[in-house]
C-alpha atoms as a PDB file:
ATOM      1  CA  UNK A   1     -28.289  12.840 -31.163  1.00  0.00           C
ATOM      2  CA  UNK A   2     -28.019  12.205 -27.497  1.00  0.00           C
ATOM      3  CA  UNK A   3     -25.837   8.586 -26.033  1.00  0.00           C
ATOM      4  CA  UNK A   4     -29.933   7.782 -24.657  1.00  0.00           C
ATOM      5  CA  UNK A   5     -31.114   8.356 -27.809  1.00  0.00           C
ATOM      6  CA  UNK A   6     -29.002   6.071 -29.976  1.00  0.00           C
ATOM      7  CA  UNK A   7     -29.551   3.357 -27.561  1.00  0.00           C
ATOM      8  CA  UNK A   8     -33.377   3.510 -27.983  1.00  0.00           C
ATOM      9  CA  UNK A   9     -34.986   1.052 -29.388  1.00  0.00           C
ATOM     10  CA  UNK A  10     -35.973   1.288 -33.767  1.00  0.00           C
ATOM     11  CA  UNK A  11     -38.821   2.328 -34.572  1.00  0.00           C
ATOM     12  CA  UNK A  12     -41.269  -0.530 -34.545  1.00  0.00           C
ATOM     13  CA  UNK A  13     -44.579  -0.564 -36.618  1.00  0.00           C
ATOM     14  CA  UNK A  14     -47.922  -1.342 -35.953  1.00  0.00           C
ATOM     15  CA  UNK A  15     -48.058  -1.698 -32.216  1.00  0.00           C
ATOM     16  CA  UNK A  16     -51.782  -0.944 -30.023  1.00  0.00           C
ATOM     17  CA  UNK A  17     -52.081   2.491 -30.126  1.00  0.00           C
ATOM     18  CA  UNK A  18     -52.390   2.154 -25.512  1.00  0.00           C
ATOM     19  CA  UNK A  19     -48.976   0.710 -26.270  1.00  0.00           C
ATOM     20  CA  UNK A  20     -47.366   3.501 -28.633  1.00  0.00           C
ATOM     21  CA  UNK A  21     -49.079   6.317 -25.846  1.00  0.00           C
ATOM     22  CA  UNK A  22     -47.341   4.639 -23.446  1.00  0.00           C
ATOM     23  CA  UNK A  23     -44.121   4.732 -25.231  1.00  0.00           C
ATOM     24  CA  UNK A  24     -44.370   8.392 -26.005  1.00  0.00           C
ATOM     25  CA  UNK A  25     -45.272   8.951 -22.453  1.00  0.00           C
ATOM     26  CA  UNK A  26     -42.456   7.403 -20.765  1.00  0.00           C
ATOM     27  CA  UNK A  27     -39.895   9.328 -22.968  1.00  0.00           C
ATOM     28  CA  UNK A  28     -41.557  12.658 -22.542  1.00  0.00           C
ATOM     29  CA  UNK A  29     -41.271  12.417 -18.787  1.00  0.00           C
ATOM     30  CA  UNK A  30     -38.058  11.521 -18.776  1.00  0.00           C
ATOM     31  CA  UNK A  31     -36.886  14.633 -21.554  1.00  0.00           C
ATOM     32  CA  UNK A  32     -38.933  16.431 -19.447  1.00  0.00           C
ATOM     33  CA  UNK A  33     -37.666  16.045 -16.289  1.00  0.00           C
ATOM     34  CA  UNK A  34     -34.216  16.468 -17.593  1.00  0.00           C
ATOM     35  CA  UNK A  35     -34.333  19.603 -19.747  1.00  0.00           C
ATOM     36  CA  UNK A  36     -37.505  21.049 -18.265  1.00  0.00           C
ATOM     37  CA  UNK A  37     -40.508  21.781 -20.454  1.00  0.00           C
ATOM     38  CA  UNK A  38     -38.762  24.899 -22.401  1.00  0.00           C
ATOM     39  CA  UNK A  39     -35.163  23.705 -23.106  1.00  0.00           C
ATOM     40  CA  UNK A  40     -36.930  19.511 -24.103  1.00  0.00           C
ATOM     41  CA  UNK A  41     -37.622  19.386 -27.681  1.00  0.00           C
ATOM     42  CA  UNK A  42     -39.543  17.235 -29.722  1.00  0.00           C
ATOM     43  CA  UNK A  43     -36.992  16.012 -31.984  1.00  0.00           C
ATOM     44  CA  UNK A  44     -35.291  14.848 -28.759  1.00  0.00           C
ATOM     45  CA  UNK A  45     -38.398  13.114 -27.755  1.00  0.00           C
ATOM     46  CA  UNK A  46     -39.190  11.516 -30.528  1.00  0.00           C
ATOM     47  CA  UNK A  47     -35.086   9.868 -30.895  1.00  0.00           C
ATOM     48  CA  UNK A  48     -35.920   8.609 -27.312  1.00  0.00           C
ATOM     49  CA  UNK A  49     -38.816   6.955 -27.789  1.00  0.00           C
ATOM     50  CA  UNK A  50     -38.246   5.592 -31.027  1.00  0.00           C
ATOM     51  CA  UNK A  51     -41.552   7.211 -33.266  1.00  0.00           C
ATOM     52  CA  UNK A  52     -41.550   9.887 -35.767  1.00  0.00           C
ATOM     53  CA  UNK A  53     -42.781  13.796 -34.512  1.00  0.00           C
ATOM     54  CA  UNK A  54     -45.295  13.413 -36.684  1.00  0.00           C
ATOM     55  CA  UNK A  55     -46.656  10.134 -35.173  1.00  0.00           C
ATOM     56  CA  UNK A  56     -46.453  12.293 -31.589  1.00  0.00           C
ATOM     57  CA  UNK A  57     -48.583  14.965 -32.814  1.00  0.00           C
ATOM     58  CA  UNK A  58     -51.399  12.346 -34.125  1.00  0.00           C
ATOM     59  CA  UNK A  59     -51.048  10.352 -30.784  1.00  0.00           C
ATOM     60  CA  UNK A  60     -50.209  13.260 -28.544  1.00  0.00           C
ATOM     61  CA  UNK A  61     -50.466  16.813 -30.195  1.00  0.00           C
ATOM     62  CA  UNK A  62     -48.087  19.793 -30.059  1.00  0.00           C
ATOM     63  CA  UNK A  63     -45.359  19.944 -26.921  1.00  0.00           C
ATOM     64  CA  UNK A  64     -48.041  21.713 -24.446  1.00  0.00           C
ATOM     65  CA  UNK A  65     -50.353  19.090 -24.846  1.00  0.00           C
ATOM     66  CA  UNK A  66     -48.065  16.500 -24.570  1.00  0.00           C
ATOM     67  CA  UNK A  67     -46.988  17.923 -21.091  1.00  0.00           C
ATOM     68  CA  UNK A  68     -50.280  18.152 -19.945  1.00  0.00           C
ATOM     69  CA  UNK A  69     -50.784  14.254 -20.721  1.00  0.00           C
ATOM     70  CA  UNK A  70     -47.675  13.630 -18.777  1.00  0.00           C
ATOM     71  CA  UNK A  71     -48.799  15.678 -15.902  1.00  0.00           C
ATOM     72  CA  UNK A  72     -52.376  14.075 -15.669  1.00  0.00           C
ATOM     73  CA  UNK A  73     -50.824  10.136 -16.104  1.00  0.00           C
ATOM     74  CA  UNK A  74     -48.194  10.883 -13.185  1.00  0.00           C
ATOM     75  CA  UNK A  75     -50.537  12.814 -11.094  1.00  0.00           C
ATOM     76  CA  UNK A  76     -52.697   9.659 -11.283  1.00  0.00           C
ATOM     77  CA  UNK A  77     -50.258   7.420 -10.877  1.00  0.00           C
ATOM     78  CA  UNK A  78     -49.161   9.050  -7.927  1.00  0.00           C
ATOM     79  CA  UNK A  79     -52.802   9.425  -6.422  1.00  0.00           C
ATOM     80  CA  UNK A  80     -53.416   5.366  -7.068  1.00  0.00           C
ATOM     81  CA  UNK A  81     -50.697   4.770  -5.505  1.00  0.00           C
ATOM     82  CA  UNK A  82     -51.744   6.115  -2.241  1.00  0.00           C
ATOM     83  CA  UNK A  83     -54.926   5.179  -2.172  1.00  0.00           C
ATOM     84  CA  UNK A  84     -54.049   1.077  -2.872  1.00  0.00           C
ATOM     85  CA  UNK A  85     -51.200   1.375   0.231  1.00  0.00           C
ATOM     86  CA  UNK A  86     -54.363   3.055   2.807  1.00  0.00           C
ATOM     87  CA  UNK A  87     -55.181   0.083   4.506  1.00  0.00           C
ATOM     88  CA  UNK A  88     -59.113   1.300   5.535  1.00  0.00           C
ATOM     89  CA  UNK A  89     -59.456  -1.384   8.226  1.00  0.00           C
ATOM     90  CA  UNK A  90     -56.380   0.496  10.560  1.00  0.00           C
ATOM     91  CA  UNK A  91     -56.716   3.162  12.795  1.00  0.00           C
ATOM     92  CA  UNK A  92     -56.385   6.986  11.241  1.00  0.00           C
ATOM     93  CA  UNK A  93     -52.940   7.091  11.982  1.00  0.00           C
ATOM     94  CA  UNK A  94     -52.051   3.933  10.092  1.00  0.00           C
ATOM     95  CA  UNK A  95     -54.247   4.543   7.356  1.00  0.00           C
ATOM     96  CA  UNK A  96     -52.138   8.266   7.121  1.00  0.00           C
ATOM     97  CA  UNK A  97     -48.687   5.964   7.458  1.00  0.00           C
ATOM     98  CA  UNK A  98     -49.401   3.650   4.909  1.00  0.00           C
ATOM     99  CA  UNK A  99     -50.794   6.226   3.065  1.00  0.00           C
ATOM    100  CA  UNK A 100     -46.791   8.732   3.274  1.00  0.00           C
ATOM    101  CA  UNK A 101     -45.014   5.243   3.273  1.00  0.00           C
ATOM    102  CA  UNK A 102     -46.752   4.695  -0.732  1.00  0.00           C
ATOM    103  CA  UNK A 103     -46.199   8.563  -1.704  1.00  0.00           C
ATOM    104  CA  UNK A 104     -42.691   8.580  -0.981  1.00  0.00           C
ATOM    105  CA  UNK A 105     -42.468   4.961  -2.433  1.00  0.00           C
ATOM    106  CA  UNK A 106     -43.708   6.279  -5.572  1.00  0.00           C
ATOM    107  CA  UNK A 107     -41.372   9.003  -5.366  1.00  0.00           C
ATOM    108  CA  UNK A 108     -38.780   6.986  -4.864  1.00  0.00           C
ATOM    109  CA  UNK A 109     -39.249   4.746  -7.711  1.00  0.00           C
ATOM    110  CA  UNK A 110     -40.259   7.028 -10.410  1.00  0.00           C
ATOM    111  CA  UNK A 111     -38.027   9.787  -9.526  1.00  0.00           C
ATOM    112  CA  UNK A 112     -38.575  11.730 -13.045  1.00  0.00           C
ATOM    113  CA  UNK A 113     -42.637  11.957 -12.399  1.00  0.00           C
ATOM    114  CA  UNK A 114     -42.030  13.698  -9.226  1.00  0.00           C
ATOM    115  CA  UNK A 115     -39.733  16.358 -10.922  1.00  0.00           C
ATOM    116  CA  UNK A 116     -42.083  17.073 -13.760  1.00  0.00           C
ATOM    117  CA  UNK A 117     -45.017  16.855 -11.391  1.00  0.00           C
ATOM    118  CA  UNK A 118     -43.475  19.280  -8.636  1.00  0.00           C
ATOM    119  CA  UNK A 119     -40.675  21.249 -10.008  1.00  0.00           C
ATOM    120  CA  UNK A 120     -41.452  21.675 -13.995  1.00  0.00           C
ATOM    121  CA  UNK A 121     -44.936  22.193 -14.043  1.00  0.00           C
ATOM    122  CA  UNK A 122     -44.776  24.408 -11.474  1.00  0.00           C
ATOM    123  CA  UNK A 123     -42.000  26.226 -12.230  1.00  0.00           C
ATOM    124  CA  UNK A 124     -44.050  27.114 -15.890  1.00  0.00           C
ATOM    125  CA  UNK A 125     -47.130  27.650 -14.429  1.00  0.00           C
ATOM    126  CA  UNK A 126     -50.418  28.869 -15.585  1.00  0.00           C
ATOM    127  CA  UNK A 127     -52.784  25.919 -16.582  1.00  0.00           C
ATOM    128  CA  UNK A 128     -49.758  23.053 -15.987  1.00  0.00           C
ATOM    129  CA  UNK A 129     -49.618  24.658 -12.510  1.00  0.00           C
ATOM    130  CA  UNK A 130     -53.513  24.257 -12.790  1.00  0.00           C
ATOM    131  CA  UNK A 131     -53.083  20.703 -13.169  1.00  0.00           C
ATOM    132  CA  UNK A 132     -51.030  20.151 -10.276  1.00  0.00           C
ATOM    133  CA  UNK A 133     -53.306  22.326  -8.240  1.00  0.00           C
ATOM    134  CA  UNK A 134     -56.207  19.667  -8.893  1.00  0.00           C
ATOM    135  CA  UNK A 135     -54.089  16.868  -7.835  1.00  0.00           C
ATOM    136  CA  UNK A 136     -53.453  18.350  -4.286  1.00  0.00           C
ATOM    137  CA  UNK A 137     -57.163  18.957  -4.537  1.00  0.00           C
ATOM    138  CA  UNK A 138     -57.441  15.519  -4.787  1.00  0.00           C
ATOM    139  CA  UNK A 139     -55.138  14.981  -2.462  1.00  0.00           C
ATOM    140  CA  UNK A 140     -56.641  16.954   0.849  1.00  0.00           C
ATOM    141  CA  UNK A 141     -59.905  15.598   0.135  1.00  0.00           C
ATOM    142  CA  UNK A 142     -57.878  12.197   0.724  1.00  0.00           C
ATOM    143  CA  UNK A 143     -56.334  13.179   4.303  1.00  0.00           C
ATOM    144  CA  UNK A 144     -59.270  15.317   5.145  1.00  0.00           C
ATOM    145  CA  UNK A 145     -61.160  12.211   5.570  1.00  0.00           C
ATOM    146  CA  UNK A 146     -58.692  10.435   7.884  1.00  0.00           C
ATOM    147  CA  UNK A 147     -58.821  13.556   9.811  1.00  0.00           C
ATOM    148  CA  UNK A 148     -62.207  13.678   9.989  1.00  0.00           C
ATOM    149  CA  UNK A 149     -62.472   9.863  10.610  1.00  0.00           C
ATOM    150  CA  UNK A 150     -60.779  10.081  13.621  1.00  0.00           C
ATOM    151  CA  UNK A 151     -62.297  13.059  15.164  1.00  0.00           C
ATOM    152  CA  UNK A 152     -65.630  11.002  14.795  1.00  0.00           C
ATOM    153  CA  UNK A 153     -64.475   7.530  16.807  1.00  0.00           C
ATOM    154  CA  UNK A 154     -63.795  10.322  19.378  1.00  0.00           C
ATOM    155  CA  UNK A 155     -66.656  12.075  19.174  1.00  0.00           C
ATOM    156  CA  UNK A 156     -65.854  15.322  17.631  1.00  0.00           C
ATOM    157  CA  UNK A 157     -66.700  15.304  14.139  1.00  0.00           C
ATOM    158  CA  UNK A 158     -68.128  18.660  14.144  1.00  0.00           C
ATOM    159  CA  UNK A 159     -64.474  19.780  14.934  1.00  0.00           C
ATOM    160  CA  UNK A 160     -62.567  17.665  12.798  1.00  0.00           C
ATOM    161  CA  UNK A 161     -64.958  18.730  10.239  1.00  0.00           C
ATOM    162  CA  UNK A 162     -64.445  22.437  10.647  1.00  0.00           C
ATOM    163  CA  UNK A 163     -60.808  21.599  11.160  1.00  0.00           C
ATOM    164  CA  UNK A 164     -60.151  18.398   8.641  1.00  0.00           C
ATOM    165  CA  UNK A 165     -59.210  20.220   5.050  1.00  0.00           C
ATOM    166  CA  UNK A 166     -57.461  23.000   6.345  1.00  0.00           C
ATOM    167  CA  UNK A 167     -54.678  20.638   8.431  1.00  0.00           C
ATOM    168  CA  UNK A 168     -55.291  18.473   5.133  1.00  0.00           C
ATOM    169  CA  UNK A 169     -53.770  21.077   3.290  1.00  0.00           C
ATOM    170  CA  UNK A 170     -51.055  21.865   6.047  1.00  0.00           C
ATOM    171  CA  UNK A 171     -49.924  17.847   5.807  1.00  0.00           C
ATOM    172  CA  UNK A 172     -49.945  17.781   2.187  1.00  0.00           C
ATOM    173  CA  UNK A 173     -48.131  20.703   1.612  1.00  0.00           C
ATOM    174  CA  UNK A 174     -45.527  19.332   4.397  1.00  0.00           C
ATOM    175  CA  UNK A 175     -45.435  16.274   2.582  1.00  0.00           C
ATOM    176  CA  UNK A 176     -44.464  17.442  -0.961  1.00  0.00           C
ATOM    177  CA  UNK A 177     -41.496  19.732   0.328  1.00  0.00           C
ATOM    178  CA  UNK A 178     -39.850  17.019   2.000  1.00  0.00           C
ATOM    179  CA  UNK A 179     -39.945  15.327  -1.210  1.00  0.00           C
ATOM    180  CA  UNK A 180     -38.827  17.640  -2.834  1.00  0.00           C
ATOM    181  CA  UNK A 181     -35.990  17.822  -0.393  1.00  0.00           C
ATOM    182  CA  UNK A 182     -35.376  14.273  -0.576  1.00  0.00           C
ATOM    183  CA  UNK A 183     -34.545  14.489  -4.272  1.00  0.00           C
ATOM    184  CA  UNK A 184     -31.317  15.909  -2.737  1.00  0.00           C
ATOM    185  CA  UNK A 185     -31.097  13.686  -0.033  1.00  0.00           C
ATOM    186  CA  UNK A 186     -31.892  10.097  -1.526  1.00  0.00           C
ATOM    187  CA  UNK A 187     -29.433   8.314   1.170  1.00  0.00           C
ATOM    188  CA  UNK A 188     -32.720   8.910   3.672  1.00  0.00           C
ATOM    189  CA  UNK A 189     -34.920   5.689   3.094  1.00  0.00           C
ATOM    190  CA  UNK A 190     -39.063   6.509   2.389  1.00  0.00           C
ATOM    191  CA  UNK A 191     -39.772   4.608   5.754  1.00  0.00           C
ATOM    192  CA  UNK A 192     -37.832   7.284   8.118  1.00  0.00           C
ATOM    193  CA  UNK A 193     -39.029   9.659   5.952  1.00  0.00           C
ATOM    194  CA  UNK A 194     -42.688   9.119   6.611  1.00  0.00           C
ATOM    195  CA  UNK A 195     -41.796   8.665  10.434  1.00  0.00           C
ATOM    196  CA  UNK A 196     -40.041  12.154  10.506  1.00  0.00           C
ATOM    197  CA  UNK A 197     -43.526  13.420   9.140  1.00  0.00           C
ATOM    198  CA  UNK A 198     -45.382  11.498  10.942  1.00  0.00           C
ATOM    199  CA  UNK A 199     -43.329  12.734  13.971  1.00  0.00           C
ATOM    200  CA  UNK A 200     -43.977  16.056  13.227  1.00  0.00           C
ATOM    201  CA  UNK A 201     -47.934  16.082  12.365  1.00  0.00           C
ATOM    202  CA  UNK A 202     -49.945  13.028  13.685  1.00  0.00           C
ATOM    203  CA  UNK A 203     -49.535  14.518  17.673  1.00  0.00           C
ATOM    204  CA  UNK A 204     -50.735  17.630  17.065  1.00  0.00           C
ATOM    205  CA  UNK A 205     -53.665  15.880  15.109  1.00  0.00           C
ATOM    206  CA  UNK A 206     -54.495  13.621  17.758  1.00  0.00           C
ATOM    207  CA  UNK A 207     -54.496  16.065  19.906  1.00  0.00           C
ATOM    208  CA  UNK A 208     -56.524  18.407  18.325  1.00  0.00           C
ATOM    209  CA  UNK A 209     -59.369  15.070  17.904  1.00  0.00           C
ATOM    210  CA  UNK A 210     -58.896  14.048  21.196  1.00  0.00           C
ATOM    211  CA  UNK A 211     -59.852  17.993  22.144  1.00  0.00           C
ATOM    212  CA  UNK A 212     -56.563  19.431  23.509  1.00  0.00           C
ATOM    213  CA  UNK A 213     -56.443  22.636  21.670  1.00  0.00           C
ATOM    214  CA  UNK A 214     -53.004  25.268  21.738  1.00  0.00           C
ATOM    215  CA  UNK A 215     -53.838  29.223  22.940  1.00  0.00           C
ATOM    216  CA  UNK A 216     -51.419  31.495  23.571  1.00  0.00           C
ATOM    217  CA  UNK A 217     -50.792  32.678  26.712  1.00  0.00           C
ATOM    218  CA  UNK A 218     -52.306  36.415  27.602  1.00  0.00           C
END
């Protein structure tokens, strides 16, 4: 039995069953983002959060569908998270800053989501990596609309509407690999981290709102 595992609290009895899924939850992730879903086991799971396998499998089910309930609680965790930091009553570019400064808060503080959100269920794939697919979904409908939003105070919503989910998906995409970097690299604070992307995206967006488009040169 692992040193985490004998320090875990006994098995208690008769808890809310919100309160047991919550308990089996938290110690999946964190097998999970440790071992990865192949090499985590359910005996290992169980030890850490203190229930019997068979009370997982009840609660939970087998060891896929217990990673897909991880998957879909952090994804939705994450997503709440960035919606309650957009402050809708700020310009475009401070909702979009508010909005990196709460992802890579949340990344930050629950370290272990973001590694079985981004690198173990995409590293298995199929529907896990389906799972993660509809939370960028999610996710580029969310920027889209800034984008969009600020094309239209300048008049050019039919551009930043033809434009708005394909940059979207650009900034979201942008914005998950430097997390993913900064699991490496956790002496770089979430506040310069959003600047640095913010740096890099929000000038070419307004300039593509306010109308100044690149070409290259003939």
């Amino acid at each position: 039995m692992s040193e985490e595992a004998k320090r875990s609290p006994e098995r208690a009895k008769r808890l809310p069953r919100s309160v047991r899924e919550k308990q089996i939850l938290d110690a999946a992730v964190r097998v999970f983002s440790r071992y990865g879903y192949h090499s985590a086991s359910m005996d290992e799971i169980s030890d850490v959060a203190g229930v019997s396998k068979p009370m997982i499998y009840s609660y939970l089910g087998a060891k896929e569908d217990l990673f897909t309930h991880c998957i879909r609680r952090e994804a939705n965790r994450l997503l709440e998270a960035v919606q309650a930091g957009i402050k809708p009553d700020v310009a475009p570019d401070m909702q979009l800053w508010h909005g990196l400064r709460s992802f890579y808060g949340f990344v930050a503080e629950y370290r272990e989501s973001w590694i079985v959100l981004h690198r173990q269920a995409l590293t298995v794939g199929g529907p896990f990596a389906d799972e993660i697919n509809v939370m960028r979904s999610r996710a580029v409908a969310l920027v889209s609309t800034l984008v969009v939003s600020a094309g239209a105070r300048r008049g050019l919503g039919h551009q930043a509407e033809f434009s708005g989910e394909g940059l979207a998906a650009a900034l979201v995409g942008a914005a998950e690999s430097l997390a993913d970097w900064w699991l490496d690299h956790s002496d770089v604070s979430d506040g310069v981290l959003a600047s640095w992307l913010m740096n890099l995206v929000w000038l070419g967006f307004n300039d593509l709102v306010e109308g100044e488009v690149w070409r290259p040169v003939e």
